[in-house]
N, C-alpha and C. Protein backbone atom coordinates (compact mmCIF):
# COMPACT_ATOMS: atom_id res chain seq x y z
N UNK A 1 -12.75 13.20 17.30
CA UNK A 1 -12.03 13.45 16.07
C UNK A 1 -11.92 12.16 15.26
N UNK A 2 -11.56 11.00 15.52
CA UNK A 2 -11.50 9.95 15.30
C UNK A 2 -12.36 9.44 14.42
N UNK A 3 -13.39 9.91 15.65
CA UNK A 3 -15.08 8.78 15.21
C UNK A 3 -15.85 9.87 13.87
N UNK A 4 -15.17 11.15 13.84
CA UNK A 4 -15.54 11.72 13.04
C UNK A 4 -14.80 11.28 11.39
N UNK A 5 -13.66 11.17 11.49
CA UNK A 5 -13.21 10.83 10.63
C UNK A 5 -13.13 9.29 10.01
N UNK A 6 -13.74 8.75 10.98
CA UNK A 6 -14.12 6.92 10.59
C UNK A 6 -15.50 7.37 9.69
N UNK A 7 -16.38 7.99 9.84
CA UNK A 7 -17.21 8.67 9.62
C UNK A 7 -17.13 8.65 7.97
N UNK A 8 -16.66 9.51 7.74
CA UNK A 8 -15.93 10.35 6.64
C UNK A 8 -15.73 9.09 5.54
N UNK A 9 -14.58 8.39 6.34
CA UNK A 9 -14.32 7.42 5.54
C UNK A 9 -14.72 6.20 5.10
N UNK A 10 -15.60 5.91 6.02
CA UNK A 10 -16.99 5.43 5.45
C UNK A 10 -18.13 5.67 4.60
N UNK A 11 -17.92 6.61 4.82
CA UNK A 11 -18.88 7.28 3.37
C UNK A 11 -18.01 7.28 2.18
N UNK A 12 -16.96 7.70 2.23
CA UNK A 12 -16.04 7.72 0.93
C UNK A 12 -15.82 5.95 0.62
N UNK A 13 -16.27 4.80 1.25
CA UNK A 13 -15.96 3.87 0.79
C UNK A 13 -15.20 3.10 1.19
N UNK A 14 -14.27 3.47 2.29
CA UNK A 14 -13.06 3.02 3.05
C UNK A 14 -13.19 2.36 4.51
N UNK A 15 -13.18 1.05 4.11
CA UNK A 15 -13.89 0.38 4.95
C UNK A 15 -12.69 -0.19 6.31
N UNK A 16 -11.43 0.13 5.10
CA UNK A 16 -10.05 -0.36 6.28
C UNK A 16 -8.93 0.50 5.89
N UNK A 17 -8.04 0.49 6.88
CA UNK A 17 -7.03 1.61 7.10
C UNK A 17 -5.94 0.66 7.59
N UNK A 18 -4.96 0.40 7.01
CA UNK A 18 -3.73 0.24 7.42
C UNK A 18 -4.13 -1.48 8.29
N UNK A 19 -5.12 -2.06 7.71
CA UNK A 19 -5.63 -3.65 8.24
C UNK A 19 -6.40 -2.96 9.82
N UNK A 20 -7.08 -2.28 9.61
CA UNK A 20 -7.65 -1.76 11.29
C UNK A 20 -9.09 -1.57 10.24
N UNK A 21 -9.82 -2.34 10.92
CA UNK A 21 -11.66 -2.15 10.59
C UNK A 21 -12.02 -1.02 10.93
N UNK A 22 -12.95 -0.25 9.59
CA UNK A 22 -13.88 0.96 10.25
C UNK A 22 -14.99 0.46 10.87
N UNK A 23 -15.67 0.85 11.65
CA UNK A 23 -17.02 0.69 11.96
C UNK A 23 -17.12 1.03 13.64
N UNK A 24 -17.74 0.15 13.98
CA UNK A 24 -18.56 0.22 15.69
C UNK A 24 -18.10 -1.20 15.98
N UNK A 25 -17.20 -1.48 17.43
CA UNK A 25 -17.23 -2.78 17.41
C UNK A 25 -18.05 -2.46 18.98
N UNK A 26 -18.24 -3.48 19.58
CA UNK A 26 -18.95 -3.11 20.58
C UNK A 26 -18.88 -4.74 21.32
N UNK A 27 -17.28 -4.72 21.35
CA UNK A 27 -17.56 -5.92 22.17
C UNK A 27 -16.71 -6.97 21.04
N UNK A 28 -15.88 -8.21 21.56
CA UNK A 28 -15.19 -8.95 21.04
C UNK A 28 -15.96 -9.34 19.67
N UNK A 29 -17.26 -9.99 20.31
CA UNK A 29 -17.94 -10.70 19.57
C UNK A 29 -18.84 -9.75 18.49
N UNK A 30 -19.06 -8.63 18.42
CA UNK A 30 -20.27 -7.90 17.84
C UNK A 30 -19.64 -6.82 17.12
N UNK A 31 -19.63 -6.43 15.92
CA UNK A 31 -19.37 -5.17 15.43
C UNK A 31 -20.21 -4.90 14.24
N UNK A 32 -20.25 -3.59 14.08
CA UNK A 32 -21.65 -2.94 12.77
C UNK A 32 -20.04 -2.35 12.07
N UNK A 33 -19.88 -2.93 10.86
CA UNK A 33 -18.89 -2.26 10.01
C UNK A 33 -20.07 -1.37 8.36
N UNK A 34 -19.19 -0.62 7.61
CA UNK A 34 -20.21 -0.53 6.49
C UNK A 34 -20.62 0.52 6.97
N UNK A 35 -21.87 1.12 6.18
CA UNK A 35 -22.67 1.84 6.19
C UNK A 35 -23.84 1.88 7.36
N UNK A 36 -23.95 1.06 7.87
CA UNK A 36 -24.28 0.82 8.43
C UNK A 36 -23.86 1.70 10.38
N UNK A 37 -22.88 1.56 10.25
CA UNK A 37 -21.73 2.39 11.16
C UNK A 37 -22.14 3.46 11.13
N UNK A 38 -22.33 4.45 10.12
CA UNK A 38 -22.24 5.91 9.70
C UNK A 38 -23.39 6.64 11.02
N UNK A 39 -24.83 6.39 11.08
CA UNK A 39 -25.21 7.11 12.03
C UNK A 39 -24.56 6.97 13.51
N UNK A 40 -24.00 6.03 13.72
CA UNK A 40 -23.83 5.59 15.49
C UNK A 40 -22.45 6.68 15.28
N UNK A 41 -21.29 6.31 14.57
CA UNK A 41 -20.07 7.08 14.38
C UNK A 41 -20.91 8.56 14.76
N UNK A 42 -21.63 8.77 13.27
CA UNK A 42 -21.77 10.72 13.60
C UNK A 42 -22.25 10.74 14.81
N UNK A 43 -23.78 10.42 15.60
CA UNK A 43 -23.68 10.56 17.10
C UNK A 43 -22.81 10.58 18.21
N UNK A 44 -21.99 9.71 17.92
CA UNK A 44 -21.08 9.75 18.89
C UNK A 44 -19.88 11.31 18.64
N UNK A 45 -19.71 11.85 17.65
CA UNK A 45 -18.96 12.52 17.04
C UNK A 45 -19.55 14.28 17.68
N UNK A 46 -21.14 13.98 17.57
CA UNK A 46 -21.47 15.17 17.88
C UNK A 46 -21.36 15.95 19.35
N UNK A 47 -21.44 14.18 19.97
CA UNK A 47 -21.70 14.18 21.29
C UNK A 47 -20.19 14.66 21.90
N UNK A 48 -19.32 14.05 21.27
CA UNK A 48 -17.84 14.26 21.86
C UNK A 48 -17.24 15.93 21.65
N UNK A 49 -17.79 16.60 20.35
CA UNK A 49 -17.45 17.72 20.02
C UNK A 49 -18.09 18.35 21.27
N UNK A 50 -19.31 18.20 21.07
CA UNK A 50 -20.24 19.15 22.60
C UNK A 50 -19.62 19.10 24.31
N UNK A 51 -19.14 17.93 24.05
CA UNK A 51 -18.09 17.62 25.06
C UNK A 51 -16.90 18.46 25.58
N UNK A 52 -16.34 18.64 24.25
CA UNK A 52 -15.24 19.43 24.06
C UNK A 52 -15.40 20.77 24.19
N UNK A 53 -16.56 21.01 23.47
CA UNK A 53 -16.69 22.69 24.06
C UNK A 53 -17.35 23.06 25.22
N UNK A 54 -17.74 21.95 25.91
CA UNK A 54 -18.00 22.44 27.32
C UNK A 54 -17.06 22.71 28.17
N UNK A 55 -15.84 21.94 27.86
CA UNK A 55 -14.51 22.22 28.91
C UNK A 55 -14.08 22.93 28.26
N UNK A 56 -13.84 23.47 26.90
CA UNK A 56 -12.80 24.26 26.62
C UNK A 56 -13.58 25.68 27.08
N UNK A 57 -15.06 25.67 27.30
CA UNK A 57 -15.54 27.19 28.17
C UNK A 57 -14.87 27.08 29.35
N UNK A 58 -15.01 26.17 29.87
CA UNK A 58 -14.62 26.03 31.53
C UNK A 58 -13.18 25.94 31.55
N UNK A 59 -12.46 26.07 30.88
CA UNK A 59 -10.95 26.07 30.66
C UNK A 59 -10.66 27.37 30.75
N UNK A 60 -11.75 28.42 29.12
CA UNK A 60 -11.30 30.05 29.63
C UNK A 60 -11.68 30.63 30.24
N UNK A 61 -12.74 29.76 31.26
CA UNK A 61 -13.55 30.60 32.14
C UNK A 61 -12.30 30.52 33.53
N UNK A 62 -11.72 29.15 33.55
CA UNK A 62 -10.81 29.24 34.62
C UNK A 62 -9.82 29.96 34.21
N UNK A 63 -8.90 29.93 33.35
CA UNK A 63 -7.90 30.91 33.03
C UNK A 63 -8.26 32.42 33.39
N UNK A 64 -9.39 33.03 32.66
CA UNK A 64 -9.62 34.47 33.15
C UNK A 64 -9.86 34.22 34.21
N UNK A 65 -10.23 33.76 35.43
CA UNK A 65 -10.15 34.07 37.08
C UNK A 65 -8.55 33.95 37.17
N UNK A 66 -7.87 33.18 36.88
CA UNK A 66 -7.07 33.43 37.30
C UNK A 66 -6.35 34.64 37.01
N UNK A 67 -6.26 35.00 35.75
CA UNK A 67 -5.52 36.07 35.27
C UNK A 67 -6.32 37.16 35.70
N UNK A 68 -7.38 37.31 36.61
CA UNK A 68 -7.66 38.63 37.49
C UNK A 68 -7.33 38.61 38.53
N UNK A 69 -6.90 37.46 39.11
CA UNK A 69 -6.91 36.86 40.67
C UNK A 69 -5.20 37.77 40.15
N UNK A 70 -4.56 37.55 39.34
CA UNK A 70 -2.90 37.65 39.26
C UNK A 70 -2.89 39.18 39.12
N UNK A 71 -3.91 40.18 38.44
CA UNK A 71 -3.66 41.41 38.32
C UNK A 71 -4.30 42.02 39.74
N UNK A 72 -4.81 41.51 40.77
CA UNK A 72 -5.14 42.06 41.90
C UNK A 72 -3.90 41.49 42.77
N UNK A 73 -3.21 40.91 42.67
CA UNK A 73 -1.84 40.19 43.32
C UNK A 73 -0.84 41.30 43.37
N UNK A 74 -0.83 41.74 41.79
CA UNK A 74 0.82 42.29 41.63
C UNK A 74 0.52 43.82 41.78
N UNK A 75 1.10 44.63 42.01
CA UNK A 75 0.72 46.35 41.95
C UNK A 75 1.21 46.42 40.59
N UNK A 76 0.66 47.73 39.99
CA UNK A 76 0.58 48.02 38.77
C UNK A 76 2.16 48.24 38.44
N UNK A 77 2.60 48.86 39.55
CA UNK A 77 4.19 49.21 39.33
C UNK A 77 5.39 48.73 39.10
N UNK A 78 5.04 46.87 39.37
CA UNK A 78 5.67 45.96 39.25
C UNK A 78 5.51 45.28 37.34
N UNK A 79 4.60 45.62 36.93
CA UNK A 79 4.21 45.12 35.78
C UNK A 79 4.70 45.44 34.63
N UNK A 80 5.64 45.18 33.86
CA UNK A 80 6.48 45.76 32.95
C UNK A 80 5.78 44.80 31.30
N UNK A 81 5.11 45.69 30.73
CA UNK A 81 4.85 45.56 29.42
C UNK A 81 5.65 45.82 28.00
């Protein structure tokens, strides 16, 4: 989310935020600020989203086991809707 929105604001021109550098630092000594930034930011951005929706499958994939594992637990008679 971040690197997406450093992103963003690099393209719009906004090179600093509140005295905090946009860009890529990569180490005390080394950083790509500028335009320059913009492809490494979006890669990293795409990569982290894809990230994200791999667990958030495996999140509802675990939730629905459980929530069948819980309707084979309880008898129907107990279940008040």
């Amino acid at each position: 989310m971040a690197s997406g929105i450093a992103s963003i604001s690099v393209i719009l021109g906004i090179d600093n935020i509140a005295g905090i550098q946009m860009g890529v630092h990569l180490g005390p000594s080394y950083s790509i600020a500028g335009w320059k930034s913009v492809p490494i930011l979006l890669i990293v951005a795409i990569i982290l989203g894809g990230i994200s929706k791999f667990f958030w499958s495996l999140l509802r994939k675990y939730f629905a086991s459980i929530s069948s594992q819980y309707r084979r637990l309880v008898p129907k008679s107990n279940i008040h809707i």
